[in-house]
PDB file of N, CA and C in Angstrom:
ATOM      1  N   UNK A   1     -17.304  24.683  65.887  1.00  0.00           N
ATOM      2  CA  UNK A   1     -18.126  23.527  65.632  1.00  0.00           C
ATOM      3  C   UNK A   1     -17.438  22.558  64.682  1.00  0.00           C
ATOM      4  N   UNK A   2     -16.347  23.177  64.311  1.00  0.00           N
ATOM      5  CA  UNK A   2     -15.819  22.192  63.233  1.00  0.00           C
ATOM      6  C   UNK A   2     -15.650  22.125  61.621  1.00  0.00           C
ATOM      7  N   UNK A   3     -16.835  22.980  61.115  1.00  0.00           N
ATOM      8  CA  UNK A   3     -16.991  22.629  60.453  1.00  0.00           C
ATOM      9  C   UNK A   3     -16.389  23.280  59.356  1.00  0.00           C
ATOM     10  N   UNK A   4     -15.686  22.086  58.306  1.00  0.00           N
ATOM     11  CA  UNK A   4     -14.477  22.424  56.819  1.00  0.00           C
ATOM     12  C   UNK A   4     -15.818  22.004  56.057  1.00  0.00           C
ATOM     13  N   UNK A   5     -16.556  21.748  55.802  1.00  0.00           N
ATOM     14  CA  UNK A   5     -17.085  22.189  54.282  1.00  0.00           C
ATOM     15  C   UNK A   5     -18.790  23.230  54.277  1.00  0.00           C
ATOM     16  N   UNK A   6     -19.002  22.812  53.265  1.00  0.00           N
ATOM     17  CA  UNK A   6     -20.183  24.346  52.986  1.00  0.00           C
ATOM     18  C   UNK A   6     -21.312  23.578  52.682  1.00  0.00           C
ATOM     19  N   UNK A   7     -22.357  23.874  53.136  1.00  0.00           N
ATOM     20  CA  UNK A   7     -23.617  23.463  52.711  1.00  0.00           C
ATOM     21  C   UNK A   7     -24.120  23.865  51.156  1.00  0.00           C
ATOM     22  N   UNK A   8     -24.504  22.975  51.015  1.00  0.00           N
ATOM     23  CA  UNK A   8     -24.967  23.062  49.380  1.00  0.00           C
ATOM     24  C   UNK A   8     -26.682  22.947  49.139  1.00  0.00           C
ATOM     25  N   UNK A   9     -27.127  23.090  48.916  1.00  0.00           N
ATOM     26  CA  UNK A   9     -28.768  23.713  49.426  1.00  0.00           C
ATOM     27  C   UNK A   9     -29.299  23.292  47.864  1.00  0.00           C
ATOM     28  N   UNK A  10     -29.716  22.113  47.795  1.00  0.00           N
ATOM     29  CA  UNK A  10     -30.452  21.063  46.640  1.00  0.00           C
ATOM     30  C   UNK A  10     -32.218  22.309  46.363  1.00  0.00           C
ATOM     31  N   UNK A  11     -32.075  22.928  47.024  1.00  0.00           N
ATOM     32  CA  UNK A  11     -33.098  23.596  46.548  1.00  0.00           C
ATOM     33  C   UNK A  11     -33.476  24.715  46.798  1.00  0.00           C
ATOM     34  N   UNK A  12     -32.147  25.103  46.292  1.00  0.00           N
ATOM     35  CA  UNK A  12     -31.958  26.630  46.035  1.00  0.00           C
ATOM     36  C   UNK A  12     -32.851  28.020  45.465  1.00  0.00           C
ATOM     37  N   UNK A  13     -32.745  27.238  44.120  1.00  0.00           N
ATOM     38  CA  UNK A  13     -33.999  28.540  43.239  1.00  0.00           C
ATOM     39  C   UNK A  13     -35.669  27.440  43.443  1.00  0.00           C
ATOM     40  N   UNK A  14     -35.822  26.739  44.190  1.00  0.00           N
ATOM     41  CA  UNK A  14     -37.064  26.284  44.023  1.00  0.00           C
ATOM     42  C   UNK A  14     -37.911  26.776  44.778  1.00  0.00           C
ATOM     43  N   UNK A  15     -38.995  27.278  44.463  1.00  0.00           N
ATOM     44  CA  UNK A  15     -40.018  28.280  44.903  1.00  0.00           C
ATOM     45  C   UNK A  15     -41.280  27.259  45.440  1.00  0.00           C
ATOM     46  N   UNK A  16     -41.554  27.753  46.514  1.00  0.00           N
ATOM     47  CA  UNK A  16     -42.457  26.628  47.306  1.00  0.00           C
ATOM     48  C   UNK A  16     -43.776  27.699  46.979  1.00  0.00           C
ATOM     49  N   UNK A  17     -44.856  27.327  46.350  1.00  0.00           N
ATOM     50  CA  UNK A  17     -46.593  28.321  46.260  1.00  0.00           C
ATOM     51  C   UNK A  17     -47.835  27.300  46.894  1.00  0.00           C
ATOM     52  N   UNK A  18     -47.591  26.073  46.420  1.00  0.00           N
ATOM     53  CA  UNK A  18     -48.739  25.153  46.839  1.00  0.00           C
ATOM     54  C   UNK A  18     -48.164  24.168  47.224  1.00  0.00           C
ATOM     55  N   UNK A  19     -49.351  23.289  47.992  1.00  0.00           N
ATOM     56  CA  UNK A  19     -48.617  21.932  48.912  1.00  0.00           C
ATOM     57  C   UNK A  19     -48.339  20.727  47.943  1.00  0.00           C
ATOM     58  N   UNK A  20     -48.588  20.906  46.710  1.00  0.00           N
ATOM     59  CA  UNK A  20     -47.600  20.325  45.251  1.00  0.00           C
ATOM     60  C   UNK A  20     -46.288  20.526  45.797  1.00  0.00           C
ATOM     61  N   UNK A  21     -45.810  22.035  45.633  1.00  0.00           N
ATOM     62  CA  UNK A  21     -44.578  22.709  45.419  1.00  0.00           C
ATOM     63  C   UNK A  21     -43.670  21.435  46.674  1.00  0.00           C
ATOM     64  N   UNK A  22     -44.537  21.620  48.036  1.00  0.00           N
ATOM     65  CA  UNK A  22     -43.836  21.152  49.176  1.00  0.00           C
ATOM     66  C   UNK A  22     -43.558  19.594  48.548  1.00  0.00           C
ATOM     67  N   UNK A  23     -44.885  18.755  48.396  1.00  0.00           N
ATOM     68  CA  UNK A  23     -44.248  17.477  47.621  1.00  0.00           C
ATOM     69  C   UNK A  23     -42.912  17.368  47.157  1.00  0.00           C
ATOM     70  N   UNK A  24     -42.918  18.083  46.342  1.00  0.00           N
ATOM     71  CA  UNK A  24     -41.976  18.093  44.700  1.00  0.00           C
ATOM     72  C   UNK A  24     -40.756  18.699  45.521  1.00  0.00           C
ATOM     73  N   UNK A  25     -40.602  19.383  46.241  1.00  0.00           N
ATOM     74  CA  UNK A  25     -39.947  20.025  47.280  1.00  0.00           C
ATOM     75  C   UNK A  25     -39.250  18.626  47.851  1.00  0.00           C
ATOM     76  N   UNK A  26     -39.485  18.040  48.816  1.00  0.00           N
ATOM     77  CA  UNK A  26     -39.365  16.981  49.336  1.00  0.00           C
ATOM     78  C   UNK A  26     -38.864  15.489  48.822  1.00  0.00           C
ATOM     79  N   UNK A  27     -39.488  15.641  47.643  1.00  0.00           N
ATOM     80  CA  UNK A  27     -38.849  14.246  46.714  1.00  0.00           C
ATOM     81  C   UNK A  27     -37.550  14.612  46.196  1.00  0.00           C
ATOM     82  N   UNK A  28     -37.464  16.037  45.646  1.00  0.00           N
ATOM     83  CA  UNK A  28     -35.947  16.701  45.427  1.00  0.00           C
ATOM     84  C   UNK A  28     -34.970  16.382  46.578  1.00  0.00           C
ATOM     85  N   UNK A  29     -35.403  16.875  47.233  1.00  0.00           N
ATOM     86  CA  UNK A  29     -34.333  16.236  48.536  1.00  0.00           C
ATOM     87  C   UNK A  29     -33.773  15.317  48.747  1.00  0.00           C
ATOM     88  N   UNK A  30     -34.958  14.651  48.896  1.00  0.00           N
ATOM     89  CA  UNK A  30     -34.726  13.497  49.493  1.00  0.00           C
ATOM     90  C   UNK A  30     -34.099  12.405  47.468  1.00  0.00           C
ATOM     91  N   UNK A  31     -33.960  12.806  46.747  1.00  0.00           N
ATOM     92  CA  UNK A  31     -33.350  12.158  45.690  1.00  0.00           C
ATOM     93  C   UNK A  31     -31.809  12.581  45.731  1.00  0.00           C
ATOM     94  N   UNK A  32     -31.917  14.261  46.375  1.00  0.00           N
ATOM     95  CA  UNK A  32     -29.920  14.895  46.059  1.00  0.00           C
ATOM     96  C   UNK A  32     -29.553  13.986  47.862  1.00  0.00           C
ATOM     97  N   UNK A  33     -29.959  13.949  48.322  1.00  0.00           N
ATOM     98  CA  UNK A  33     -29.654  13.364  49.746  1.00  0.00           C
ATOM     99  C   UNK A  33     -29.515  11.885  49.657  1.00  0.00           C
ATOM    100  N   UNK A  34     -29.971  10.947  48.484  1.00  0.00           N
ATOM    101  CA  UNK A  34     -30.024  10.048  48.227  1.00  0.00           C
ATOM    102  C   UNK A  34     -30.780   9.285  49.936  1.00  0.00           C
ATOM    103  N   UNK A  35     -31.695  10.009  49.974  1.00  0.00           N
ATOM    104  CA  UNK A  35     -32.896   9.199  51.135  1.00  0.00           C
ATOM    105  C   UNK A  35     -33.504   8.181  50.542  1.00  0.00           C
ATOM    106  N   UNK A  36     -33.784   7.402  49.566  1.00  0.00           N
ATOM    107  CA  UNK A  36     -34.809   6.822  49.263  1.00  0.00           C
ATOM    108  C   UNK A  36     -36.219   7.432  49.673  1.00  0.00           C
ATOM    109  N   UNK A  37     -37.198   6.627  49.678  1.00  0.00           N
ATOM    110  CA  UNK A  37     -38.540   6.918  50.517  1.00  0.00           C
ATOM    111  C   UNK A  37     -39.300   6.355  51.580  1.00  0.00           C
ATOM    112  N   UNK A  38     -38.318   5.741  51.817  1.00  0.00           N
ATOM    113  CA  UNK A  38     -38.338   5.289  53.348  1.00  0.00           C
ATOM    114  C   UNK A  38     -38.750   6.336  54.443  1.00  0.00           C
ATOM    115  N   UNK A  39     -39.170   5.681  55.934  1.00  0.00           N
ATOM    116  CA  UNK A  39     -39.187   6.379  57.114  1.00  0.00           C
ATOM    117  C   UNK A  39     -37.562   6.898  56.826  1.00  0.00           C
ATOM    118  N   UNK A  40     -37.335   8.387  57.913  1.00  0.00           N
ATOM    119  CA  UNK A  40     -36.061   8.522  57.972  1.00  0.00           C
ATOM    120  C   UNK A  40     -35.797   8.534  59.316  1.00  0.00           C
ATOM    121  N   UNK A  41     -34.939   7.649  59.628  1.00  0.00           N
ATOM    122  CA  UNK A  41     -34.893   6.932  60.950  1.00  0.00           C
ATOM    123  C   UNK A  41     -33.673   7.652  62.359  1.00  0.00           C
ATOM    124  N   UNK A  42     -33.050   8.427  61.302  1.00  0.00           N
ATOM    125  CA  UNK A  42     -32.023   9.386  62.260  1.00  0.00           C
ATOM    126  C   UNK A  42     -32.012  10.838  61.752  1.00  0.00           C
ATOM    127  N   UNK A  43     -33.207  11.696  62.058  1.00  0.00           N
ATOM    128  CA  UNK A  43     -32.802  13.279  61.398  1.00  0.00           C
ATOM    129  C   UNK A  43     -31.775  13.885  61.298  1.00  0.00           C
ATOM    130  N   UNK A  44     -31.624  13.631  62.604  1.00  0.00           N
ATOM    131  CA  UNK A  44     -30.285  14.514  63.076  1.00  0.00           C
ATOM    132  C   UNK A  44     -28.951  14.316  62.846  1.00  0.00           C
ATOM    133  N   UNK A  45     -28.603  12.895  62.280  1.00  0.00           N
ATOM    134  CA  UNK A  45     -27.626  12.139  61.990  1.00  0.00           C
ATOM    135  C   UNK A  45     -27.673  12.792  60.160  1.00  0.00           C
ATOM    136  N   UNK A  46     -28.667  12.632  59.572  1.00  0.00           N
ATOM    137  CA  UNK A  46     -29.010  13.357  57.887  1.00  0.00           C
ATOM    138  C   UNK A  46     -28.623  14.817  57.950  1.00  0.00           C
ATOM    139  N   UNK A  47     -29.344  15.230  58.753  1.00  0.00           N
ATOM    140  CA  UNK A  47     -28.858  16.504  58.880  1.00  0.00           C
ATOM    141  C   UNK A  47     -27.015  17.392  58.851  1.00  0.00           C
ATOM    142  N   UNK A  48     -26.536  16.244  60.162  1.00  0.00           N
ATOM    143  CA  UNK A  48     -24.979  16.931  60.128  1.00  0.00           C
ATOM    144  C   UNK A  48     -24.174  16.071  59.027  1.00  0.00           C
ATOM    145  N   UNK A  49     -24.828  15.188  58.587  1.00  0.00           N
ATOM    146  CA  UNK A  49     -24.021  14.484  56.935  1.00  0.00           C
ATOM    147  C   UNK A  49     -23.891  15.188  56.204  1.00  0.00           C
ATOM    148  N   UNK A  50     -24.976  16.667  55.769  1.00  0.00           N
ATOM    149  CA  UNK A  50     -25.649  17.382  55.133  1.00  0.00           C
ATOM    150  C   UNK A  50     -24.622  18.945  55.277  1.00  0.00           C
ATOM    151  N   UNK A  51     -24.145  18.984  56.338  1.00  0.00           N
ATOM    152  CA  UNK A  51     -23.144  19.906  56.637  1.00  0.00           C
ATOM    153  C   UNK A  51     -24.316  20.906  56.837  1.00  0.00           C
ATOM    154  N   UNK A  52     -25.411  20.146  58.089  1.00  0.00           N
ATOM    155  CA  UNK A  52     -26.223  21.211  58.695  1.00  0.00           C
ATOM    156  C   UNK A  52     -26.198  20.770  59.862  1.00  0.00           C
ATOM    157  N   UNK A  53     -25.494  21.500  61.036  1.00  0.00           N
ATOM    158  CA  UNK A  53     -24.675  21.062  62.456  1.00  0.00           C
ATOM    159  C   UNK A  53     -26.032  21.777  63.063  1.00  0.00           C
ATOM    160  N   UNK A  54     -26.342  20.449  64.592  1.00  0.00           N
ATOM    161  CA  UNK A  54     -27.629  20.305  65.108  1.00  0.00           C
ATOM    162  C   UNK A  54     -26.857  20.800  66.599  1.00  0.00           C
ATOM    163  N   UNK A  55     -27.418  21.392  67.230  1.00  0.00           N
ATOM    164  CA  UNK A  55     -26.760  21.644  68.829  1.00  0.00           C
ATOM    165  C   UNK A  55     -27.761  21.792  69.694  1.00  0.00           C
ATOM    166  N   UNK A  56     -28.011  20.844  71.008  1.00  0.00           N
ATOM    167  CA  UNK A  56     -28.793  20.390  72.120  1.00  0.00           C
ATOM    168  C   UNK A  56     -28.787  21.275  72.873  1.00  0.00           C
ATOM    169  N   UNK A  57     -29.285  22.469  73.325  1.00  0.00           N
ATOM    170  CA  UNK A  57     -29.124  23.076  74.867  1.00  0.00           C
ATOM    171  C   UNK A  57     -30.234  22.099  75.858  1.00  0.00           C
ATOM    172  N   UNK A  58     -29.753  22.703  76.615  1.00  0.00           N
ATOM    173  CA  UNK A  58     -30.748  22.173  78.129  1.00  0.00           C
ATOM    174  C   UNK A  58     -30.786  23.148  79.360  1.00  0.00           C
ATOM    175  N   UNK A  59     -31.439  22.966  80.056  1.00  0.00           N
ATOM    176  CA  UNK A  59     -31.924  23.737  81.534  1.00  0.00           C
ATOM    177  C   UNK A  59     -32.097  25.189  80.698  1.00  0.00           C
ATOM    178  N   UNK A  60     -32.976  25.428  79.966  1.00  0.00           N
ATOM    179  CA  UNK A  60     -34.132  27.108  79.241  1.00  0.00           C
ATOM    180  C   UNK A  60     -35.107  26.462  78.982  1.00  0.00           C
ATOM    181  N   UNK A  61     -35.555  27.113  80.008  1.00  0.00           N
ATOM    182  CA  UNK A  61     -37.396  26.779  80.163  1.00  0.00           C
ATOM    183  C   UNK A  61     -37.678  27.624  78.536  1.00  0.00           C
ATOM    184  N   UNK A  62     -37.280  29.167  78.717  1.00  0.00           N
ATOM    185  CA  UNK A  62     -38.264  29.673  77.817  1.00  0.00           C
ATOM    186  C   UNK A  62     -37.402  29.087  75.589  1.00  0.00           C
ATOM    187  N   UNK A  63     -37.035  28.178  76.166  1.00  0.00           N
ATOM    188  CA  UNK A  63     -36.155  28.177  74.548  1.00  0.00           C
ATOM    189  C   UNK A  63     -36.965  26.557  73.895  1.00  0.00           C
ATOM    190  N   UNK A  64     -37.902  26.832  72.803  1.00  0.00           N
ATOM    191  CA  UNK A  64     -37.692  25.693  71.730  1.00  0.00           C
ATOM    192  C   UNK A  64     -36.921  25.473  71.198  1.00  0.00           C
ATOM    193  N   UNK A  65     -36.235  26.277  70.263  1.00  0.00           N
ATOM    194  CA  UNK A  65     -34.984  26.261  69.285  1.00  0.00           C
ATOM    195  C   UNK A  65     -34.957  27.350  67.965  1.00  0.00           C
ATOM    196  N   UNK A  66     -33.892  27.351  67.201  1.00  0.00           N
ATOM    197  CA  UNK A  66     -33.961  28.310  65.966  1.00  0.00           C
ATOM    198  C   UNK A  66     -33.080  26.991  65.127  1.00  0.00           C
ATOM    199  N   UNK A  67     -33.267  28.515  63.653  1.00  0.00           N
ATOM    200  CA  UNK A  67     -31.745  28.117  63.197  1.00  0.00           C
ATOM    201  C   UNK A  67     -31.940  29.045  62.390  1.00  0.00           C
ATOM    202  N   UNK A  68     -30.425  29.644  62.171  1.00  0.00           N
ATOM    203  CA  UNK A  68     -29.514  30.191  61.755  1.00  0.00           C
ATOM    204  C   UNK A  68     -28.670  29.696  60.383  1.00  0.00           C
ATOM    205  N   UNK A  69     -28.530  30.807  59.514  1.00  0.00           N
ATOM    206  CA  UNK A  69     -27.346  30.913  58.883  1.00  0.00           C
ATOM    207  C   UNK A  69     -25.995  31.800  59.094  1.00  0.00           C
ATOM    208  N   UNK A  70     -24.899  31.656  59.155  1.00  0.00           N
ATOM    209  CA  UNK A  70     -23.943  32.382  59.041  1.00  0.00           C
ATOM    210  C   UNK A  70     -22.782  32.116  57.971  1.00  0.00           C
ATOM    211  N   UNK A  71     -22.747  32.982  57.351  1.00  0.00           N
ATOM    212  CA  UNK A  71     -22.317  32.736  55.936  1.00  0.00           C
ATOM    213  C   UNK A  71     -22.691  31.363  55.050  1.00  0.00           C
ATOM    214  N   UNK A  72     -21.628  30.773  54.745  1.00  0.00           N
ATOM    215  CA  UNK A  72     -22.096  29.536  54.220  1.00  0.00           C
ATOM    216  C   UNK A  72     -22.758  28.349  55.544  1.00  0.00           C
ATOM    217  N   UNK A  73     -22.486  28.253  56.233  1.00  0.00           N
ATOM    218  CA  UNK A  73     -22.705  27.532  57.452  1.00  0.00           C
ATOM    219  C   UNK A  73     -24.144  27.884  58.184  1.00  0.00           C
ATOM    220  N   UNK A  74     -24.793  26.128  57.987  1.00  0.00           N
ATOM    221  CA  UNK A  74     -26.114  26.174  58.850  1.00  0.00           C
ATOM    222  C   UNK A  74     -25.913  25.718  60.108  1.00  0.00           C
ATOM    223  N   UNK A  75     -26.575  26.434  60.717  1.00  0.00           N
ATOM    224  CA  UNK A  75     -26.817  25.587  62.657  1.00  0.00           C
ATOM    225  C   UNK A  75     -27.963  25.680  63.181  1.00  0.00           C
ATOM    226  N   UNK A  76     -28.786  24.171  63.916  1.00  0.00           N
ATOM    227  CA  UNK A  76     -30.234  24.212  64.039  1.00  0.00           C
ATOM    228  C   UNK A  76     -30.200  24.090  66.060  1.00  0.00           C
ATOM    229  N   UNK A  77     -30.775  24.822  65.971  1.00  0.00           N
ATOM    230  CA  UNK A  77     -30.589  24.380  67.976  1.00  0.00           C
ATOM    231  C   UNK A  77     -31.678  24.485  68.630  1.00  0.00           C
ATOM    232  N   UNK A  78     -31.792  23.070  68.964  1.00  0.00           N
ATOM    233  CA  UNK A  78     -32.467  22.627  69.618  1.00  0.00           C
ATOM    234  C   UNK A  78     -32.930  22.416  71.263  1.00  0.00           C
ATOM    235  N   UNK A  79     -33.790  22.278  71.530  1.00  0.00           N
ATOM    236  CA  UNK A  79     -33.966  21.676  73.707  1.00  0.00           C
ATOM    237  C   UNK A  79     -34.475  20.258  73.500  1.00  0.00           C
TER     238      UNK A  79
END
């Protein structure tokens, strides 16, 4: 897939308990991602900036998608 560097995970030790947590969760992010608070208008484009690689299958009826870690390296796959 390519990928030379390592995902770095802005919210590592942060413990999600209440839909606060998810807020506060979310503004973290989106501040180490430097999103502003805007709509975010390309996920998937944020995502592999993020050194979290997105991959399309097609023709599996029975597949929504996962994702995976393998070692340092994320991969989200999608239909």
């Amino acid at each position: 897939m390519g990928v030379q560097e390592k995902f770095s995970n802005p919210l590592r030790d942060f413990t999600i308990n209440t839909l606060k947590d998810v807020e506060e969760a979310a503004l973290k992010l989106r501040d180490a991602w430097e999103l502003g608070l805007a709509p975010i208008s390309n996920l998937l484009e944020i995502l592999e900036e993020n050194v979290i690689r997105v991959h399309e299958v097609q023709n599996i009826d029975d597949f929504d998608g996962l994702s995976a870690r393998v070692g340092d390296f994320h991969v989200i796959v999608i239909k």
